[in-house]
C-alpha atoms as a PDB file:
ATOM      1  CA  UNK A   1     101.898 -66.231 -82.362  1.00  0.00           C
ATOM      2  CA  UNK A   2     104.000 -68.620 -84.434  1.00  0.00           C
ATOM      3  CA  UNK A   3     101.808 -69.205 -87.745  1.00  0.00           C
ATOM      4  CA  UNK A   4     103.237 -73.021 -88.001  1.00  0.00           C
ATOM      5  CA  UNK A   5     101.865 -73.188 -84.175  1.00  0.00           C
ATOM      6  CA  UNK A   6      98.555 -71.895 -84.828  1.00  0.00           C
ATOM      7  CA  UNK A   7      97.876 -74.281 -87.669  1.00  0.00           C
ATOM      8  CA  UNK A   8      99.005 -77.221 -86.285  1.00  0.00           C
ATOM      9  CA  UNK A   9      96.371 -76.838 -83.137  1.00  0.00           C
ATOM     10  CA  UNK A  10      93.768 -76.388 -85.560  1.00  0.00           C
ATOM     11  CA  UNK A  11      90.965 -79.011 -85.991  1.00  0.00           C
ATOM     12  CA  UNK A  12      89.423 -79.775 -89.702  1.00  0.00           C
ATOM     13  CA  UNK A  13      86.039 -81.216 -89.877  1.00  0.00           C
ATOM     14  CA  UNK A  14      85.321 -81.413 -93.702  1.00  0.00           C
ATOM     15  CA  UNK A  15      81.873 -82.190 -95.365  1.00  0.00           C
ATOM     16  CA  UNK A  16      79.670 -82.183 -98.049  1.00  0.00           C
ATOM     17  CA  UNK A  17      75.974 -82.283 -96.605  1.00  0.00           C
ATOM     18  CA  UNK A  18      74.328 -80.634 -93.746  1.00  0.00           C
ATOM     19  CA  UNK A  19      71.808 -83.309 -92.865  1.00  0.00           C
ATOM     20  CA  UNK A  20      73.678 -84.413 -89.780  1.00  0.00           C
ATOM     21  CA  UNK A  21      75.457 -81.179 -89.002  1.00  0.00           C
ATOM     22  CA  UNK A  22      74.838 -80.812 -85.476  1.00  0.00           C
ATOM     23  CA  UNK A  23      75.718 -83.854 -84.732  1.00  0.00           C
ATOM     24  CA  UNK A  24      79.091 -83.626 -86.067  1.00  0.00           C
ATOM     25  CA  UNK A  25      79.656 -80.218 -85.027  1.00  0.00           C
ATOM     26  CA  UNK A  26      78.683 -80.993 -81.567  1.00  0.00           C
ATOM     27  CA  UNK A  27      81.642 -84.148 -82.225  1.00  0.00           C
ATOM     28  CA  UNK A  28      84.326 -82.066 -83.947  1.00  0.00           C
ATOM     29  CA  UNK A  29      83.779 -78.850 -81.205  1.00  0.00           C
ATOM     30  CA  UNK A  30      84.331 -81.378 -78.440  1.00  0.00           C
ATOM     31  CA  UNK A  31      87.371 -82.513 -80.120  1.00  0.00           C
ATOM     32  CA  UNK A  32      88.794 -78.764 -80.372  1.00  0.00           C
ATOM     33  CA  UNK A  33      88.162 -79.437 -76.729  1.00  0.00           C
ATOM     34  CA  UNK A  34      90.409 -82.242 -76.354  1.00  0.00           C
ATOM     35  CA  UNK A  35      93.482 -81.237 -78.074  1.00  0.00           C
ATOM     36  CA  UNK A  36      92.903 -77.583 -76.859  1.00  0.00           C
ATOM     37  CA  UNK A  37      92.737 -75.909 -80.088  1.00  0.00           C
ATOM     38  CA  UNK A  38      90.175 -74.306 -82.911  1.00  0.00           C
ATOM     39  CA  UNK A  39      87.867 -76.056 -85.024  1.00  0.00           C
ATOM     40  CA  UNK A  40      87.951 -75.112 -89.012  1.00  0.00           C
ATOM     41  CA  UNK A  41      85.416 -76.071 -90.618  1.00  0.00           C
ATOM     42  CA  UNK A  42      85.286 -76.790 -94.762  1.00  0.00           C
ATOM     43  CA  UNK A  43      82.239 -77.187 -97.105  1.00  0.00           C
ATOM     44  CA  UNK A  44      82.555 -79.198 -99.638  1.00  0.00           C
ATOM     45  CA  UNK A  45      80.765 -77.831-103.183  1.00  0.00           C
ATOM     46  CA  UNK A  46      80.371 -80.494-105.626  1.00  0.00           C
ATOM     47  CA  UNK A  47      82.180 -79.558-109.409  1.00  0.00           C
ATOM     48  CA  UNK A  48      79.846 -82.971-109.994  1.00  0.00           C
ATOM     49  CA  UNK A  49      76.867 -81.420-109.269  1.00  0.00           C
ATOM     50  CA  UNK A  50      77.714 -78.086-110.502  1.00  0.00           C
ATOM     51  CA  UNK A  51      78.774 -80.022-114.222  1.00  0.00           C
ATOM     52  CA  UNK A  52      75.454 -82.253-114.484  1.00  0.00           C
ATOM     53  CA  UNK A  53      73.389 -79.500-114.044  1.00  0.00           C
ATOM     54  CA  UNK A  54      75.303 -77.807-116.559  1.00  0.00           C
ATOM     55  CA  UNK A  55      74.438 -80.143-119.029  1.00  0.00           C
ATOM     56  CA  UNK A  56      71.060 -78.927-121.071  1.00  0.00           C
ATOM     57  CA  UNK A  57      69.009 -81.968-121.120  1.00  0.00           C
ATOM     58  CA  UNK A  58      68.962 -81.597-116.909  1.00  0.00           C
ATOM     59  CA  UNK A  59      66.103 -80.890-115.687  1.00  0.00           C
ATOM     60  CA  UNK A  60      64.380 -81.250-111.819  1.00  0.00           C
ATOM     61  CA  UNK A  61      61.105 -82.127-110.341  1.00  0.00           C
ATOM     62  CA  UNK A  62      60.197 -79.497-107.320  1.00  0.00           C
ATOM     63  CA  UNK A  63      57.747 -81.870-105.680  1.00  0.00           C
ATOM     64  CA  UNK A  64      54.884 -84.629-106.981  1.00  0.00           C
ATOM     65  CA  UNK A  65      52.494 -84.032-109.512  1.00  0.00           C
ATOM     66  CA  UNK A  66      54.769 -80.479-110.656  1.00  0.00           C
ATOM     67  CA  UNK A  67      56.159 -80.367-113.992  1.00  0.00           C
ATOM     68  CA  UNK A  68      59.581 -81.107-114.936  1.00  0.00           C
ATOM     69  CA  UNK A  69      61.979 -77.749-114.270  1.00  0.00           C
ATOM     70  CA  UNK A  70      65.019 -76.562-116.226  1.00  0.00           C
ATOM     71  CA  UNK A  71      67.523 -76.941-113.547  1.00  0.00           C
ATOM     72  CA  UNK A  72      70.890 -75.135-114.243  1.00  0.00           C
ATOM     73  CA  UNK A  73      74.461 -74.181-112.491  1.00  0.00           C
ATOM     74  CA  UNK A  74      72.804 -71.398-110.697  1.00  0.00           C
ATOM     75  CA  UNK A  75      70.220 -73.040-108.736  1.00  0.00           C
ATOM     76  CA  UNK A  76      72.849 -75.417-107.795  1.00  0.00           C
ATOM     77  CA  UNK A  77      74.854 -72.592-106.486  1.00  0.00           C
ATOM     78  CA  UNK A  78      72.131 -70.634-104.681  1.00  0.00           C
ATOM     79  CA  UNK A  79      71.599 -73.960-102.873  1.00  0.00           C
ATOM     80  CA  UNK A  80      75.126 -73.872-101.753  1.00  0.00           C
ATOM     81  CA  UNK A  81      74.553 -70.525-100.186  1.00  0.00           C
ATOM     82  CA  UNK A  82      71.910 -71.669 -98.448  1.00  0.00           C
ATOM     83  CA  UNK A  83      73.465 -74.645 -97.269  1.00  0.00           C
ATOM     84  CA  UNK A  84      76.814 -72.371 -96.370  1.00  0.00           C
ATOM     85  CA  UNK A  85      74.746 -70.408 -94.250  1.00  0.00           C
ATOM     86  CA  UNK A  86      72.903 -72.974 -92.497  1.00  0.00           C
ATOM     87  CA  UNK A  87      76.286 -74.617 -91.097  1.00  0.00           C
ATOM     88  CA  UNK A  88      77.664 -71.006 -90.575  1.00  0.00           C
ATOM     89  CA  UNK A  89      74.448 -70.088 -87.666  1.00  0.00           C
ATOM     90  CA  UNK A  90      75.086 -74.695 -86.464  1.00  0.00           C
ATOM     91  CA  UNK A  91      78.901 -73.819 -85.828  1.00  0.00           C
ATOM     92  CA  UNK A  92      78.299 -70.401 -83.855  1.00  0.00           C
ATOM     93  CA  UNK A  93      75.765 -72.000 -81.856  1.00  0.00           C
ATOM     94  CA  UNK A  94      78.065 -74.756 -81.129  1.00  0.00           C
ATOM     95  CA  UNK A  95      80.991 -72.376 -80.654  1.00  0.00           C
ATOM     96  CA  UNK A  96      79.155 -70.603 -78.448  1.00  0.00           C
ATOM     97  CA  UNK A  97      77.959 -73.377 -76.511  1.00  0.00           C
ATOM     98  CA  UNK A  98      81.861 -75.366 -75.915  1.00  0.00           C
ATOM     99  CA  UNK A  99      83.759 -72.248 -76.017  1.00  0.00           C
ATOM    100  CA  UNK A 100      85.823 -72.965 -78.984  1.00  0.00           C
ATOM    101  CA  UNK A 101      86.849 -70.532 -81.833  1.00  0.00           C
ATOM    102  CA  UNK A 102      85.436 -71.952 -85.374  1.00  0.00           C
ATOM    103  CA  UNK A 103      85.550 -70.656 -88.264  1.00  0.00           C
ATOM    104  CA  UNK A 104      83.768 -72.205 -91.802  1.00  0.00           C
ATOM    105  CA  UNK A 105      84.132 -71.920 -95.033  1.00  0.00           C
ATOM    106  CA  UNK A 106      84.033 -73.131 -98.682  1.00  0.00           C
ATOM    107  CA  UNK A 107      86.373 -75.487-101.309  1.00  0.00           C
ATOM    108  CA  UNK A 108      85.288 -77.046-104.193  1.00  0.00           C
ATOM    109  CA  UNK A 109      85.876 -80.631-105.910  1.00  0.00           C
ATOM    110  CA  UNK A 110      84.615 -83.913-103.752  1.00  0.00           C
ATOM    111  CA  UNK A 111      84.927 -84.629 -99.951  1.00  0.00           C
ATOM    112  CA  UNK A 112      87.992 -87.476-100.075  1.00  0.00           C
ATOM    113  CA  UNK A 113      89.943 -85.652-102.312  1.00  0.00           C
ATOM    114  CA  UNK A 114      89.672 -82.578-100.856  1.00  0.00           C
ATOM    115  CA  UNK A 115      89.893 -83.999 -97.313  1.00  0.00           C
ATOM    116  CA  UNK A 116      93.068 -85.834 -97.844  1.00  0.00           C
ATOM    117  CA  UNK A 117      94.492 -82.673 -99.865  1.00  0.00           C
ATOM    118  CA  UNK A 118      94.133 -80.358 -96.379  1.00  0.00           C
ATOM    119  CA  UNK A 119      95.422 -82.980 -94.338  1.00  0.00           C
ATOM    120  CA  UNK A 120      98.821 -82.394 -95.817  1.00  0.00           C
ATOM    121  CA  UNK A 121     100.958 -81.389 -92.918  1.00  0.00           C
ATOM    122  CA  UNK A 122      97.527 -81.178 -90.398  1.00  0.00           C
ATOM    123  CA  UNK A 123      97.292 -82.634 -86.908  1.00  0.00           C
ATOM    124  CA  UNK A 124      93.787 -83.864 -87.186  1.00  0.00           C
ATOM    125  CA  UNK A 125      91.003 -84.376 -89.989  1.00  0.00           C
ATOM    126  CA  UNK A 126      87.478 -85.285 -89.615  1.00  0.00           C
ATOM    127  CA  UNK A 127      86.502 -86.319 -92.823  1.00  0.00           C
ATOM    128  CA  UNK A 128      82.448 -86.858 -92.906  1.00  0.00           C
ATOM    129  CA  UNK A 129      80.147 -88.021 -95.461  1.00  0.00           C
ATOM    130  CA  UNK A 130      76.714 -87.989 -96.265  1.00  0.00           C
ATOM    131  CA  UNK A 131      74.532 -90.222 -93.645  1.00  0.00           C
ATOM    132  CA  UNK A 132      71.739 -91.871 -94.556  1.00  0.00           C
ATOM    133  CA  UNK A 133      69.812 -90.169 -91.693  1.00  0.00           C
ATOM    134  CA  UNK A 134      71.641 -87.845 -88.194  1.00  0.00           C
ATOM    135  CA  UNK A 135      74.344 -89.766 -86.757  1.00  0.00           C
ATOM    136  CA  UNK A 136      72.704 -89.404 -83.692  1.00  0.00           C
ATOM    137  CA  UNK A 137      70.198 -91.859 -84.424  1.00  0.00           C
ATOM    138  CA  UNK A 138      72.461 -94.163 -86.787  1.00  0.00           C
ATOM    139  CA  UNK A 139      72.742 -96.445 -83.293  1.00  0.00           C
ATOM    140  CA  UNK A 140      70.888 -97.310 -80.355  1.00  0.00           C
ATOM    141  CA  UNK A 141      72.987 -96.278 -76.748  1.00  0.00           C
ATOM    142  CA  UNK A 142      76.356 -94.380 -76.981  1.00  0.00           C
ATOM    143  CA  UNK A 143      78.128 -93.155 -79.813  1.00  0.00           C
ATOM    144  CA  UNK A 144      80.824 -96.086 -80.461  1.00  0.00           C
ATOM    145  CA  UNK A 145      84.315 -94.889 -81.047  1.00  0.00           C
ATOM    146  CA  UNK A 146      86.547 -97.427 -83.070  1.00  0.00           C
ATOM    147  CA  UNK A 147      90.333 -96.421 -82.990  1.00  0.00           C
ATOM    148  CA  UNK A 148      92.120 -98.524 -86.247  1.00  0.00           C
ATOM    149  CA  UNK A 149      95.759 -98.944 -85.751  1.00  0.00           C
ATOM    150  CA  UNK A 150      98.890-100.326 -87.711  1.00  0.00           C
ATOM    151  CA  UNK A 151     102.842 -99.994 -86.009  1.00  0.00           C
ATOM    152  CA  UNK A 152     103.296 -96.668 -87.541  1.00  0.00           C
ATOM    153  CA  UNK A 153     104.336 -94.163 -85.235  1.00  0.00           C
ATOM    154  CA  UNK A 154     100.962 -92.172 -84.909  1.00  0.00           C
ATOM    155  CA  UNK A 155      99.283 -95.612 -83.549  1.00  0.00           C
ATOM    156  CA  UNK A 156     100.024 -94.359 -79.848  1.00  0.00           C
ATOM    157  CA  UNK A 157      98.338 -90.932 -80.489  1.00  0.00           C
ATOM    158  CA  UNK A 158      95.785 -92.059 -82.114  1.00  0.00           C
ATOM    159  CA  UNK A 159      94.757 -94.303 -79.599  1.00  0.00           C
ATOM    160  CA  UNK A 160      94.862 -92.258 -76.615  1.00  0.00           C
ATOM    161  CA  UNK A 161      92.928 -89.490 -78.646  1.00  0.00           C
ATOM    162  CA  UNK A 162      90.332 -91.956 -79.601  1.00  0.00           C
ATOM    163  CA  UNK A 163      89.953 -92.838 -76.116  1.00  0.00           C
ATOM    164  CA  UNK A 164      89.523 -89.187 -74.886  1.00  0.00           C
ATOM    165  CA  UNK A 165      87.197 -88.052 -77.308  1.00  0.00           C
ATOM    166  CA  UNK A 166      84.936 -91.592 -76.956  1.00  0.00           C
ATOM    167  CA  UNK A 167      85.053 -90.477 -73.097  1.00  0.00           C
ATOM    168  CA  UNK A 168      84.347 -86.488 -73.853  1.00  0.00           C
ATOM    169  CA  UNK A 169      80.993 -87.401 -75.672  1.00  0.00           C
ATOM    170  CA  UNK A 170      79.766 -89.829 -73.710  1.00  0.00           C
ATOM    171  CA  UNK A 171      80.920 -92.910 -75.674  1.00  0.00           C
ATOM    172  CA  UNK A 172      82.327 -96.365 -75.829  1.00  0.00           C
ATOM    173  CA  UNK A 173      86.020 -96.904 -77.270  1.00  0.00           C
ATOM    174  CA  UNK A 174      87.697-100.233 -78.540  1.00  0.00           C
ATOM    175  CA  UNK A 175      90.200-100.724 -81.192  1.00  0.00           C
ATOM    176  CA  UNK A 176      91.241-102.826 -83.712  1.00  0.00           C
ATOM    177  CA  UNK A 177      94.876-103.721 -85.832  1.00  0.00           C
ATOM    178  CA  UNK A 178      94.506-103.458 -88.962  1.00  0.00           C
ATOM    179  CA  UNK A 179      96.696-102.922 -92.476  1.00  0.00           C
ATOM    180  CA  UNK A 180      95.835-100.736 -95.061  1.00  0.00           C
ATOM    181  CA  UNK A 181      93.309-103.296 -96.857  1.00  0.00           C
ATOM    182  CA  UNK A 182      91.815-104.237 -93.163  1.00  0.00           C
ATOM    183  CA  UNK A 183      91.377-100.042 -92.690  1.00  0.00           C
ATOM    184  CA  UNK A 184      89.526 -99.692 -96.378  1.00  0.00           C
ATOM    185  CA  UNK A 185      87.426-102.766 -94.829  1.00  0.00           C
ATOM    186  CA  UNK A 186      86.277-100.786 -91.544  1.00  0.00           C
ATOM    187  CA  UNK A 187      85.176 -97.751 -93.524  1.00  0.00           C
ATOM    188  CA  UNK A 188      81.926 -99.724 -95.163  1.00  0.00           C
ATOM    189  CA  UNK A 189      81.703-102.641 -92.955  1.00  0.00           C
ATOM    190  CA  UNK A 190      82.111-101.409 -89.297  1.00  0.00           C
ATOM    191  CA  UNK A 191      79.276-100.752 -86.681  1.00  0.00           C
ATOM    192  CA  UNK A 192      80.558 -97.914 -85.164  1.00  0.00           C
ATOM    193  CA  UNK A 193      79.686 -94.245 -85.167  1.00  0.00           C
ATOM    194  CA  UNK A 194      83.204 -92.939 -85.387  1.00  0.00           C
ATOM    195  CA  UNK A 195      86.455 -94.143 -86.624  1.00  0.00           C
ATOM    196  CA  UNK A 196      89.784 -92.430 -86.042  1.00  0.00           C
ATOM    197  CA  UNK A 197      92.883 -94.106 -87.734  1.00  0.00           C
ATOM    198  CA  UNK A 198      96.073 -92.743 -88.760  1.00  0.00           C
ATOM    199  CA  UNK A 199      96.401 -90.816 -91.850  1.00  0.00           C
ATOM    200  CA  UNK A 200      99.151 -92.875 -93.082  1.00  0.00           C
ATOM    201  CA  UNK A 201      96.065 -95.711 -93.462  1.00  0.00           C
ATOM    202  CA  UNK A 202      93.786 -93.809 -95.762  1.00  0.00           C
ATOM    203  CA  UNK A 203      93.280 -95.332 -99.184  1.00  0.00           C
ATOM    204  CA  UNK A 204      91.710 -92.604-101.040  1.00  0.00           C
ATOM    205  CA  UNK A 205      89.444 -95.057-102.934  1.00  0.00           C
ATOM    206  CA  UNK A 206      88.097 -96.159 -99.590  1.00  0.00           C
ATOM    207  CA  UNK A 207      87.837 -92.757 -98.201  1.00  0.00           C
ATOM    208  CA  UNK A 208      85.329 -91.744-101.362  1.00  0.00           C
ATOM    209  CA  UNK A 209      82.762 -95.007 -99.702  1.00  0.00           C
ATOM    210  CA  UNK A 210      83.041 -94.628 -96.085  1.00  0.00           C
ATOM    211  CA  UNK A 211      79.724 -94.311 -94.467  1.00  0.00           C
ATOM    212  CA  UNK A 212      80.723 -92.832 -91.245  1.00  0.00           C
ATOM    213  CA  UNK A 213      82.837 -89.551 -89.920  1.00  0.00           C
ATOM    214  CA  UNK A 214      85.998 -90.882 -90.042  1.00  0.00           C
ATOM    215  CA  UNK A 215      89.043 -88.856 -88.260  1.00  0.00           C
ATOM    216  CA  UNK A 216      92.115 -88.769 -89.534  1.00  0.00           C
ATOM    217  CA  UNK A 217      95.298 -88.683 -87.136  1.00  0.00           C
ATOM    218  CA  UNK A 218      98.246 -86.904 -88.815  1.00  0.00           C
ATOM    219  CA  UNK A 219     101.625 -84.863 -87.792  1.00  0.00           C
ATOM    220  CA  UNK A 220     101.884 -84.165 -84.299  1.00  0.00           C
ATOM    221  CA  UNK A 221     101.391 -80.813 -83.410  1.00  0.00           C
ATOM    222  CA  UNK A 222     104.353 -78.744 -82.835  1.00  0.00           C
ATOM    223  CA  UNK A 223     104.113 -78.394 -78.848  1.00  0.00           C
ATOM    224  CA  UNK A 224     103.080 -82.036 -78.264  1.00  0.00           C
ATOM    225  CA  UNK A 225      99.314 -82.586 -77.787  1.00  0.00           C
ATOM    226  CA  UNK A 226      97.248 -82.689 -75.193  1.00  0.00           C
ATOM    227  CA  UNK A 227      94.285 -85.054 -74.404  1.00  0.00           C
ATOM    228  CA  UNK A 228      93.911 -84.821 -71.299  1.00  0.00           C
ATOM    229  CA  UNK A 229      90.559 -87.500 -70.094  1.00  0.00           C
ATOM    230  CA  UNK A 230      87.677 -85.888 -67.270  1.00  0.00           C
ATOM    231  CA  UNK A 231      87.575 -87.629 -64.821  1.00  0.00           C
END
């Protein structure tokens, strides 16, 4: 198989917190779905974390009425393990469950910069924060799918692949046109559960404060993708 082929069907989902995992597993598995290829999935470990708690005057409070703790680098990176292997047994399960071939593992720095650094020359990048509690529960009814679009020449794709994925996970889809600025707008200010936009739109600024998955449309893949809607 073609290398250049194989990478460009490839889905990224990149995050730095568990919390709402299976939710956006469940989300980026059914999107492997839709454009027919495999889901890669990328942990995010904080170098902020890892350099406050490097710092000697940190210390941490393991639950009320304990005393304070020295807290170092290590603890910081045992948690990662943990965490690492917590989303490694979420994405078999889910792999398992949509028949789609995932694989997970590790970069370090902080989600928008490392997000937008592995979409260079990728077909499709979930980008996910931290929610303030499972996505699943951020909204009342169906996940709301919100496709942003300018005149580039991904608005078409990104559109219809909005609209298939909204449809694959039992959603709503509208869209809105937008610029750059109106884009770094939706990010923070939108009621919706997803947003896919074109990757030409992301501001990396905005990118760092978005509050909700947020799926970035980029190169086509090399055979022309496929999206095919259920009926």
């Amino acid at each position: 198989m073609n290398p250049r082929h194989a990478a460009s069907r490839r889905v990224l989902a990149v995050l730095d917190d568990i919390a709402a995992g299976s939710t956006l597993l469940e989300w980026s598995g059914t999107l492997a779905q839709v454009v027919q290829g495999d889901l890669a999935i990328v942990y995010v470990e904080s170098t902020l974390a890892l350099r406050a708690a490097a710092l000697p005057i940190t210390q941490v409070l393991p639950h009320a009425g304990a005393e304070w703790a020295s807290f170092d680098a290590d603890d910081v990176e045992r948690g990662y393990r943990v965490q690492v292997a917590r989303l490694r047994a979420q994405a078999e399960r889910v792999a398992q469950r949509l028949a789609v071939r995932c694989s997970v593992r590790t970069a370090r720095g902080t989600l928008a910069p490392a997000a937008l650094e592995l979409a260079d020359g990728a077909a499709w990048v979930l980008v996910a924060p931290a929610l303030p509690r499972p996505a699943s529960s951020r909204f009342p009814g169906p996940p709301r799918v919100l496709a942003l679009l300018d005149h580039g020449p991904q608005a078409g794709r990104t559109r219809q692949l909005a609209a298939d994925w909204a449809h694959r996970i039992g959603g709503t889809f509208s869209e809105r046109p937008v610029d750059t600025q109106g884009a770094a707008a939706a990010l923070t200010e939108t009621r919706a559960d997803l947003i896919v936009m074109p990757l030409a739109l992301a501001d990396p600024d905005a990118l760092a404060r978005a509050r909700l998955p947020v799926l970035l449309v980029g190169v086509a893949p090399d055979n022309g993708e496929s999206a095919a809607t259920d009926s």
